[in-house]
N, C-alpha and C. Protein backbone atom coordinates (compact mmCIF):
# COMPACT_ATOMS: atom_id res chain seq x y z
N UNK A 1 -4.11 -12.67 2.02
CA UNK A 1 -4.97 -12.88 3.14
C UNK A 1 -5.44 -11.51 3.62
N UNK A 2 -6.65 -11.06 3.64
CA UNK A 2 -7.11 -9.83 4.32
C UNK A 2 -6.97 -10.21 5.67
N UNK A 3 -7.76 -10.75 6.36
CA UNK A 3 -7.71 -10.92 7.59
C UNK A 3 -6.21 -11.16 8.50
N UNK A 4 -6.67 -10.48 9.49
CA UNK A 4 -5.14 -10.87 10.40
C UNK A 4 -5.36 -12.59 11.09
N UNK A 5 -4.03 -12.78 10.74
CA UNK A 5 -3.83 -14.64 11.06
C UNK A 5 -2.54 -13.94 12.36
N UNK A 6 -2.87 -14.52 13.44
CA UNK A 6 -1.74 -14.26 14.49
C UNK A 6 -0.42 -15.05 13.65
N UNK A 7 -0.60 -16.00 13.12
CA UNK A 7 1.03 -16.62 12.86
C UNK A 7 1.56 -16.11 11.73
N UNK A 8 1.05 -14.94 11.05
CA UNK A 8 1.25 -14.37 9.88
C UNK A 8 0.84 -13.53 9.88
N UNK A 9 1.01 -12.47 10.71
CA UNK A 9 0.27 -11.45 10.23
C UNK A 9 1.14 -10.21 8.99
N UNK A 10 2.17 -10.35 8.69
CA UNK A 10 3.21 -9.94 7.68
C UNK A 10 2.22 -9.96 6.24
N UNK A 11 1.76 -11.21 6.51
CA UNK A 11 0.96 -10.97 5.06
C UNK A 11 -1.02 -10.65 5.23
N UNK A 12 -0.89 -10.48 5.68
CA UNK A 12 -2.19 -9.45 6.01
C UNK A 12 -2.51 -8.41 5.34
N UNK A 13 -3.96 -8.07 4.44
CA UNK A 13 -3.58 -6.92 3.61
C UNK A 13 -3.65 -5.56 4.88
N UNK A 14 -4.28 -5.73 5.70
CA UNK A 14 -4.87 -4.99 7.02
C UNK A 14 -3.53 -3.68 7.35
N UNK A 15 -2.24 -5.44 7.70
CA UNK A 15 -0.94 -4.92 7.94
C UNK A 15 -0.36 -3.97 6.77
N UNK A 16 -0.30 -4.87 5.69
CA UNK A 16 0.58 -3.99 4.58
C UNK A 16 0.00 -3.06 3.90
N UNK A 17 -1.11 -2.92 4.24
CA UNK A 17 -1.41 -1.57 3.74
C UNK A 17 -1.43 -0.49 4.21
N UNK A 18 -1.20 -0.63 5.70
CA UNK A 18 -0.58 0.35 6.90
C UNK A 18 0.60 0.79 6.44
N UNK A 19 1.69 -0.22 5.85
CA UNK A 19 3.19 1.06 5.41
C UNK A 19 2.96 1.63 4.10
N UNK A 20 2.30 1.60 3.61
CA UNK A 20 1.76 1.98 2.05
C UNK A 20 1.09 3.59 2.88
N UNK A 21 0.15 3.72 3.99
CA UNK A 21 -0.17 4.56 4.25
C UNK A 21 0.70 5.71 5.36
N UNK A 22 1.71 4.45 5.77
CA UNK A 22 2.68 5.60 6.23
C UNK A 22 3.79 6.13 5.76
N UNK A 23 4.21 5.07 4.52
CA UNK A 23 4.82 6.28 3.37
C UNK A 23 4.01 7.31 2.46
N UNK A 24 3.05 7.41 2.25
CA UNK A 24 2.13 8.50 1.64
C UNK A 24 1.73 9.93 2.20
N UNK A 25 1.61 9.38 3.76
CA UNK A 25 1.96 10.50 4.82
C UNK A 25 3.33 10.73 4.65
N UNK A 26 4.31 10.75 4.67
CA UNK A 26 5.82 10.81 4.38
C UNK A 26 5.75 11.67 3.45
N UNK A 27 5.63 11.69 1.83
CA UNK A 27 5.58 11.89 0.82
C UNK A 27 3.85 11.49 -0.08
N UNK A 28 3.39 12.62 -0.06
CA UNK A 28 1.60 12.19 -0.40
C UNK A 28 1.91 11.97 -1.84
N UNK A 29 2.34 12.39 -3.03
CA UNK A 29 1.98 12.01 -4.09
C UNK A 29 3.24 11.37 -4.97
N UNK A 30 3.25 10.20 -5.07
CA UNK A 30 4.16 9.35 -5.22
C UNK A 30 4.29 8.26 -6.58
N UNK A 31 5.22 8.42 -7.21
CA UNK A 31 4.93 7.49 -8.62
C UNK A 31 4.78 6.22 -7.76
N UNK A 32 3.49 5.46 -8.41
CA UNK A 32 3.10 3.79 -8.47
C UNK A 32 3.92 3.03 -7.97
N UNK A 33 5.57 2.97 -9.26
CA UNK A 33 6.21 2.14 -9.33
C UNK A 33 7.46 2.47 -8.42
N UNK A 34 7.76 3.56 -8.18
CA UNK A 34 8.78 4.33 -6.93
C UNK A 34 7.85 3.86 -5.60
N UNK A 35 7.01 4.46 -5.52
CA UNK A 35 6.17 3.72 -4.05
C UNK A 35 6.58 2.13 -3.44
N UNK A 36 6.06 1.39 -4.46
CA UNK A 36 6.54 -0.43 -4.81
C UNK A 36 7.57 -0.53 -4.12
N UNK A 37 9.09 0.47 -5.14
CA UNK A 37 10.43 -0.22 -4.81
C UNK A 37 10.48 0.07 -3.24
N UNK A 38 10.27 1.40 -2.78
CA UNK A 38 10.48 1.64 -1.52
C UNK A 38 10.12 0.49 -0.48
N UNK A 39 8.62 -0.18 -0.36
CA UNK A 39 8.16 -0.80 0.30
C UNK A 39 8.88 -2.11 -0.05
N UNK A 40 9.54 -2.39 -1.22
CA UNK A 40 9.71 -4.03 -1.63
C UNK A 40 11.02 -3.64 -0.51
N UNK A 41 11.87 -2.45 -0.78
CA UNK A 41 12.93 -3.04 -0.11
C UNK A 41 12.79 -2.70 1.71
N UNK A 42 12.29 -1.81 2.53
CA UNK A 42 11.81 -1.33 3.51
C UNK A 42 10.88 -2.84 4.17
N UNK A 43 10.47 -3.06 3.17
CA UNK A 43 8.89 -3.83 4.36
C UNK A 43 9.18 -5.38 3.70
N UNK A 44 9.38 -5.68 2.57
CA UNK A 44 10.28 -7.48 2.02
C UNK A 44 8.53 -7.54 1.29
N UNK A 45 7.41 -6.21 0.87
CA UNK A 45 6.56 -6.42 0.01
C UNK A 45 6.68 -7.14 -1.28
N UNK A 46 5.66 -8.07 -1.46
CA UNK A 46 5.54 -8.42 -2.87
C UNK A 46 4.88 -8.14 -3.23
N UNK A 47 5.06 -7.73 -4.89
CA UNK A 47 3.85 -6.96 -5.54
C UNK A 47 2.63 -6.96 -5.47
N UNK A 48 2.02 -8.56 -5.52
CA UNK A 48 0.62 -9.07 -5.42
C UNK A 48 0.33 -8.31 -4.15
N UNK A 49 0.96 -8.49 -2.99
CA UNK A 49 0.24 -8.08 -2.04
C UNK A 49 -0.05 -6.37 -1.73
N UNK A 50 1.12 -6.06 -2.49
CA UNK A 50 0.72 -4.37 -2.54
C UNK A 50 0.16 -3.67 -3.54
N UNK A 51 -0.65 -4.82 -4.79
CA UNK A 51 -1.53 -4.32 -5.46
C UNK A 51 -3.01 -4.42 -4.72
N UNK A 52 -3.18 -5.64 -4.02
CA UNK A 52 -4.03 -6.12 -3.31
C UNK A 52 -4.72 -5.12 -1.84
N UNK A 53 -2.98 -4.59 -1.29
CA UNK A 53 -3.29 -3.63 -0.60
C UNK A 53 -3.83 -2.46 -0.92
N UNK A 54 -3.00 -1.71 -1.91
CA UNK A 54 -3.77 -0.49 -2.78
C UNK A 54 -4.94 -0.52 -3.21
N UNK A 55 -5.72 -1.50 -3.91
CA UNK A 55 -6.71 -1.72 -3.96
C UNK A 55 -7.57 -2.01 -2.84
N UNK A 56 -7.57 -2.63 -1.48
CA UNK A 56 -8.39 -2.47 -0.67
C UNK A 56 -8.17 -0.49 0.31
N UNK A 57 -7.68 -0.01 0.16
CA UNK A 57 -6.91 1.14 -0.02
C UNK A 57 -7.93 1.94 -0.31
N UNK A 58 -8.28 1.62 -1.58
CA UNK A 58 -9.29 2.39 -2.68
C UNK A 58 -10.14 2.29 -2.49
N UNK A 59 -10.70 0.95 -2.32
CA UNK A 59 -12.41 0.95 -2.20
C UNK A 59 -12.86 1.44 -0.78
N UNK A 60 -11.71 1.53 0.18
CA UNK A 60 -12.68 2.03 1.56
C UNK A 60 -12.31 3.95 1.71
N UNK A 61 -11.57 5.00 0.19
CA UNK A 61 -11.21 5.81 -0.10
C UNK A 61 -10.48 6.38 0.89
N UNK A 62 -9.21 5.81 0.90
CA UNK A 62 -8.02 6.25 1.26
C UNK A 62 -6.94 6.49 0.90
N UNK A 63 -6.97 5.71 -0.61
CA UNK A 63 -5.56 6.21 -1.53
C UNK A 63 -6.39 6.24 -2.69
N UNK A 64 -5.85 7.07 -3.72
CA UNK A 64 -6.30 6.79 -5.12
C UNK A 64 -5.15 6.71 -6.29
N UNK A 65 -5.24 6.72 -7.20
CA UNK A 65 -4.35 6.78 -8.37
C UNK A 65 -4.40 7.68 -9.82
N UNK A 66 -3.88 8.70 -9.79
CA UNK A 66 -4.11 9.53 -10.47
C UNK A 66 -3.97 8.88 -12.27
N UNK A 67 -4.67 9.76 -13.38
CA UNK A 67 -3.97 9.06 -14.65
C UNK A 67 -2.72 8.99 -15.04
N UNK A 68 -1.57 9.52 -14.35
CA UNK A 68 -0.45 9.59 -14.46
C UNK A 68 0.34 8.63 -13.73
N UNK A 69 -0.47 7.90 -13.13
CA UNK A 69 0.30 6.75 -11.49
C UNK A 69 0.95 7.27 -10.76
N UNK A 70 0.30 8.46 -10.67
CA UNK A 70 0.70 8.80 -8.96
C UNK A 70 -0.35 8.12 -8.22
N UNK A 71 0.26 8.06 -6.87
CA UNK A 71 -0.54 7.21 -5.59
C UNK A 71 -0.79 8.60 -4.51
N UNK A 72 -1.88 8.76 -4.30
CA UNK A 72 -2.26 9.83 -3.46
C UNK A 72 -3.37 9.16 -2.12
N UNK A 73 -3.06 9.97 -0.79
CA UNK A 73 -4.07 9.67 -0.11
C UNK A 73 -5.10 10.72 0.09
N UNK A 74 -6.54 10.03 0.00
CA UNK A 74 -7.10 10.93 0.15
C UNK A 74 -7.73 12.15 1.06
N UNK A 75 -8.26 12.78 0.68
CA UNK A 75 -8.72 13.90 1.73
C UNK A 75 -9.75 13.94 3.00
């Protein structure tokens, strides 16, 4: 769900892509799949939704992904 739903907003990409961006501030360049575990166990993320997040992430250029899968935010 992109949009925020008041009775859910947990799954919101809006929401979860907010701790995706405040672990990156934490640590800016971060393996893909190390990023994931952090948030799966920290935030109860599931993958779909934090590919979903990363990707809306990207297209409004705020994180990118290097060829190596690092996760970087941008400048």
């Amino acid at each position: 769900m992109l949009l925020i739903n008041q009775n859910k907003i947990e799954e919101s990409i809006y929401y979860t892509a907010s701790f995706i961006i405040k672990e990156l501030k934490a640590e800016n360049h971060q393996d893909f799949l190390n990023l994931y575990q952090k948030l799966k166990t920290g935030y109860k993320m599931s993958f779909a939704t934090y590919i979903l997040s990363l990707d809306w992430l990207y297209l409004i250029e705020v994180a990118t992904i290097d060829s190596k899968g690092g996760v970087n935010l941008c400048s």
